[in-house]
N, C-alpha and C. Protein backbone atom coordinates (compact mmCIF):
# COMPACT_ATOMS: atom_id res chain seq x y z
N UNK A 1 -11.45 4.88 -3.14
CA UNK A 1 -11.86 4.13 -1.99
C UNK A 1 -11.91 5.06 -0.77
N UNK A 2 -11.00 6.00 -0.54
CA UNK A 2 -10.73 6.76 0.46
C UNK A 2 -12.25 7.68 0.08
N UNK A 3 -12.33 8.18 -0.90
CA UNK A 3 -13.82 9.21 -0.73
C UNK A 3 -15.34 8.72 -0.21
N UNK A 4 -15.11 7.46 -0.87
CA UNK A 4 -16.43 6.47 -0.61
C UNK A 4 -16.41 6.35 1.14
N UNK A 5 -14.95 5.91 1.77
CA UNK A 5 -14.94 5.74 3.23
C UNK A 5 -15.20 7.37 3.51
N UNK A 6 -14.82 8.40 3.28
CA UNK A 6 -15.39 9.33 3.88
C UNK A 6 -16.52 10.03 3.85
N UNK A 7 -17.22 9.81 2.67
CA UNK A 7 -18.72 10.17 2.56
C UNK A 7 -19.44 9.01 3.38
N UNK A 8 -19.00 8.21 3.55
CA UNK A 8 -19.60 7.37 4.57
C UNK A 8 -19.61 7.46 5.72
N UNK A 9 -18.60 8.00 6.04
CA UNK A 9 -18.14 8.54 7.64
C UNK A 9 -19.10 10.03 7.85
N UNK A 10 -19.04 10.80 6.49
CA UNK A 10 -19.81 11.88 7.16
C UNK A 10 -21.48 11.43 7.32
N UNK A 11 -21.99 10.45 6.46
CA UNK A 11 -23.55 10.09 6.99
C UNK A 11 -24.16 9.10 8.03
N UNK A 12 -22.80 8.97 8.78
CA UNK A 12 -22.83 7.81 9.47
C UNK A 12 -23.38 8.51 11.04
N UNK A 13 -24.39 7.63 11.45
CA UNK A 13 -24.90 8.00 13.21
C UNK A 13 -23.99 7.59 13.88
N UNK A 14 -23.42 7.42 15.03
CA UNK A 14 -22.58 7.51 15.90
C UNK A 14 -23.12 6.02 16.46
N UNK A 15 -24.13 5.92 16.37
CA UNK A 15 -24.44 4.44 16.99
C UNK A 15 -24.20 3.30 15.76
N UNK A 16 -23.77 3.74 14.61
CA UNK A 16 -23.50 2.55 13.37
C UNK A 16 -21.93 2.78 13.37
N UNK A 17 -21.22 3.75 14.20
CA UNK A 17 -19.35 3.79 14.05
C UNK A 17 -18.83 2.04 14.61
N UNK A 18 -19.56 1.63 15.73
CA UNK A 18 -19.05 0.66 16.20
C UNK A 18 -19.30 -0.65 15.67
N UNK A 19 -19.96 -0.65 14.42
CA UNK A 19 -20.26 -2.00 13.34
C UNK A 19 -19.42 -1.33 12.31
N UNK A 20 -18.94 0.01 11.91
CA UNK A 20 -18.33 0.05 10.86
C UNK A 20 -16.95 0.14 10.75
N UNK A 21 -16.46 0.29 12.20
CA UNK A 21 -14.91 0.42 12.72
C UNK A 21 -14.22 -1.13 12.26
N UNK A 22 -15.59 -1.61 12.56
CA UNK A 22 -14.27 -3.38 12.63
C UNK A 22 -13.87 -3.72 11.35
N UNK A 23 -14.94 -3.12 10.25
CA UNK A 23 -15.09 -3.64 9.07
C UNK A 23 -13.87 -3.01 8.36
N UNK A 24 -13.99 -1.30 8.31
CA UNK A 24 -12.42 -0.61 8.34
C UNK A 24 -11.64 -1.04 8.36
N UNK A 25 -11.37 -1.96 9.53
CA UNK A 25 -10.08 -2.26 9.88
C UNK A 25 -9.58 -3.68 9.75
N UNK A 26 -10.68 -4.68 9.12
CA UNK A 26 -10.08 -5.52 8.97
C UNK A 26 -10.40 -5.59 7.35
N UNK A 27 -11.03 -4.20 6.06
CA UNK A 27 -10.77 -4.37 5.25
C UNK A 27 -8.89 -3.58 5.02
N UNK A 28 -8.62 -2.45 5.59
CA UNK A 28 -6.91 -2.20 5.49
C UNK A 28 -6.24 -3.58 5.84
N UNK A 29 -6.22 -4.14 7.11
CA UNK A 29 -5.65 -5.35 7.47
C UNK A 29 -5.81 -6.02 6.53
N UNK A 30 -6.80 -6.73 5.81
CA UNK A 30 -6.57 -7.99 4.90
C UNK A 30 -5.31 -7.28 3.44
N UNK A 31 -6.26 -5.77 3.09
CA UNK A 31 -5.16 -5.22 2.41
C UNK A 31 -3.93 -5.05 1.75
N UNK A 32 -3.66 -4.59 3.29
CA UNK A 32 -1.87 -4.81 3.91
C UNK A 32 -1.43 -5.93 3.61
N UNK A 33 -2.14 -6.90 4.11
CA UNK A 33 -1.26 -8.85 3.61
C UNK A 33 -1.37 -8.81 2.60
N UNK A 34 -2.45 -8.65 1.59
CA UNK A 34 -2.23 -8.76 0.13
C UNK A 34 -1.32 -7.95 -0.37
N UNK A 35 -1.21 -6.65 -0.31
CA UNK A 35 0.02 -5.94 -0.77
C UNK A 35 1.37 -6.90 -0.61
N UNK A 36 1.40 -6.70 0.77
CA UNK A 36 3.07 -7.37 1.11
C UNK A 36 3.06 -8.79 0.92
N UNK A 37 2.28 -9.30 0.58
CA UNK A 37 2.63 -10.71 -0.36
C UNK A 37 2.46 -11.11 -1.53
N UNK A 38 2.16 -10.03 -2.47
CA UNK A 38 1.82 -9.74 -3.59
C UNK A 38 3.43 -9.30 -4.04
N UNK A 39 3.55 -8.06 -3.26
CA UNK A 39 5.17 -7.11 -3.82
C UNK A 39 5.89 -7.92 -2.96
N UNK A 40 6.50 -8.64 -1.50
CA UNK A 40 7.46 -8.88 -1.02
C UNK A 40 8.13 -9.43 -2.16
N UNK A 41 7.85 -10.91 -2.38
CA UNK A 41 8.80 -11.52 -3.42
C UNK A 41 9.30 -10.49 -4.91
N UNK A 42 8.38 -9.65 -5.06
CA UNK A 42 9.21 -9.14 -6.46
C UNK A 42 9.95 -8.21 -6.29
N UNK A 43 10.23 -7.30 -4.84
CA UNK A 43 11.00 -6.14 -4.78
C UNK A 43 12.38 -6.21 -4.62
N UNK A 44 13.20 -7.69 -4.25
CA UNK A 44 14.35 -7.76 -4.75
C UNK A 44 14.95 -7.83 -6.25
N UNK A 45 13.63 -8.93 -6.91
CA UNK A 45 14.09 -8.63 -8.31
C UNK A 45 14.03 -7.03 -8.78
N UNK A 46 13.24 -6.59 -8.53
CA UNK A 46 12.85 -5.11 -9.11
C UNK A 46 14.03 -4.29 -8.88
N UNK A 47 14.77 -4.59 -7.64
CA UNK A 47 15.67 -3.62 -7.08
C UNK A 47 16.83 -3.76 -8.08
N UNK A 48 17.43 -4.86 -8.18
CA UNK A 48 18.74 -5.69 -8.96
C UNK A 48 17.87 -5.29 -10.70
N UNK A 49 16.83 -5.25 -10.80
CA UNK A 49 17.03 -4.87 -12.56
C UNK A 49 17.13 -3.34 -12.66
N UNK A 50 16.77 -2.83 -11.85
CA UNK A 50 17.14 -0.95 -11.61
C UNK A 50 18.73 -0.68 -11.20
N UNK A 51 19.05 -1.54 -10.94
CA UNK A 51 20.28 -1.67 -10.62
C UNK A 51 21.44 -1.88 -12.04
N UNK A 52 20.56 -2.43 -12.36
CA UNK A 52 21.50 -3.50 -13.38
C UNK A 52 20.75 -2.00 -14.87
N UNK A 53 19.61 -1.45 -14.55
CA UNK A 53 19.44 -0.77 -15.90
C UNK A 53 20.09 1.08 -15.79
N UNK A 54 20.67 1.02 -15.14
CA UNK A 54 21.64 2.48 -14.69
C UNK A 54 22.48 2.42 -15.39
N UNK A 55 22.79 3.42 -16.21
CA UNK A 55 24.48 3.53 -16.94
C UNK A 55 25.81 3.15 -15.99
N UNK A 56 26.12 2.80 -16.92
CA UNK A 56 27.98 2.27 -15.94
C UNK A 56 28.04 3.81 -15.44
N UNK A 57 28.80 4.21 -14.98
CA UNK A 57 29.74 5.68 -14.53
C UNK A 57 31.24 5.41 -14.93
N UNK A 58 31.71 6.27 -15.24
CA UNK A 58 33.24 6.49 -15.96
C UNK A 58 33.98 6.59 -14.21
N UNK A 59 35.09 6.10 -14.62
CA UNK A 59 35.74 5.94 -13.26
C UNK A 59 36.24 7.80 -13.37
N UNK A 60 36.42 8.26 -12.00
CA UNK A 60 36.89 9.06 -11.61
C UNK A 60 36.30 11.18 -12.30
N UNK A 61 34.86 10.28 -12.31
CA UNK A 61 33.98 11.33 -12.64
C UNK A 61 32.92 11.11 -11.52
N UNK A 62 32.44 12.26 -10.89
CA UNK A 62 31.55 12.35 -10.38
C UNK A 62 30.06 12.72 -10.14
């Protein structure tokens, strides 16, 4: 995605930056919400089963 936005950026006239800026930025923005509401809810579980899949440690070894 990142190469496509930059081969686009390099054929782009300077008078089409200001129709293609908004689009940029509100395709990262919508993005971003999908990510973090996609992963928010599962990264506590994720954390607690990485947690829980670590070997015990022997007491008084470091």
């Amino acid at each position: 995605m990142a190469i496509i936005l930059l081969e686009r950026t390099l054929t782009c006239h300077l008078a089409e930056l200001k129709g293609v800026g908004m689009v940029v930025r509100n395709f990262c923005f919508i993005g971003m919400l999908v990510s973090f509401t996609v992963t928010g809810p599962v990264t506590p579980q994720a954390g607690e089963l990485l947690i829980a899949l670590q070997p015990a440690r022997e007491q008084g070894t470091e």
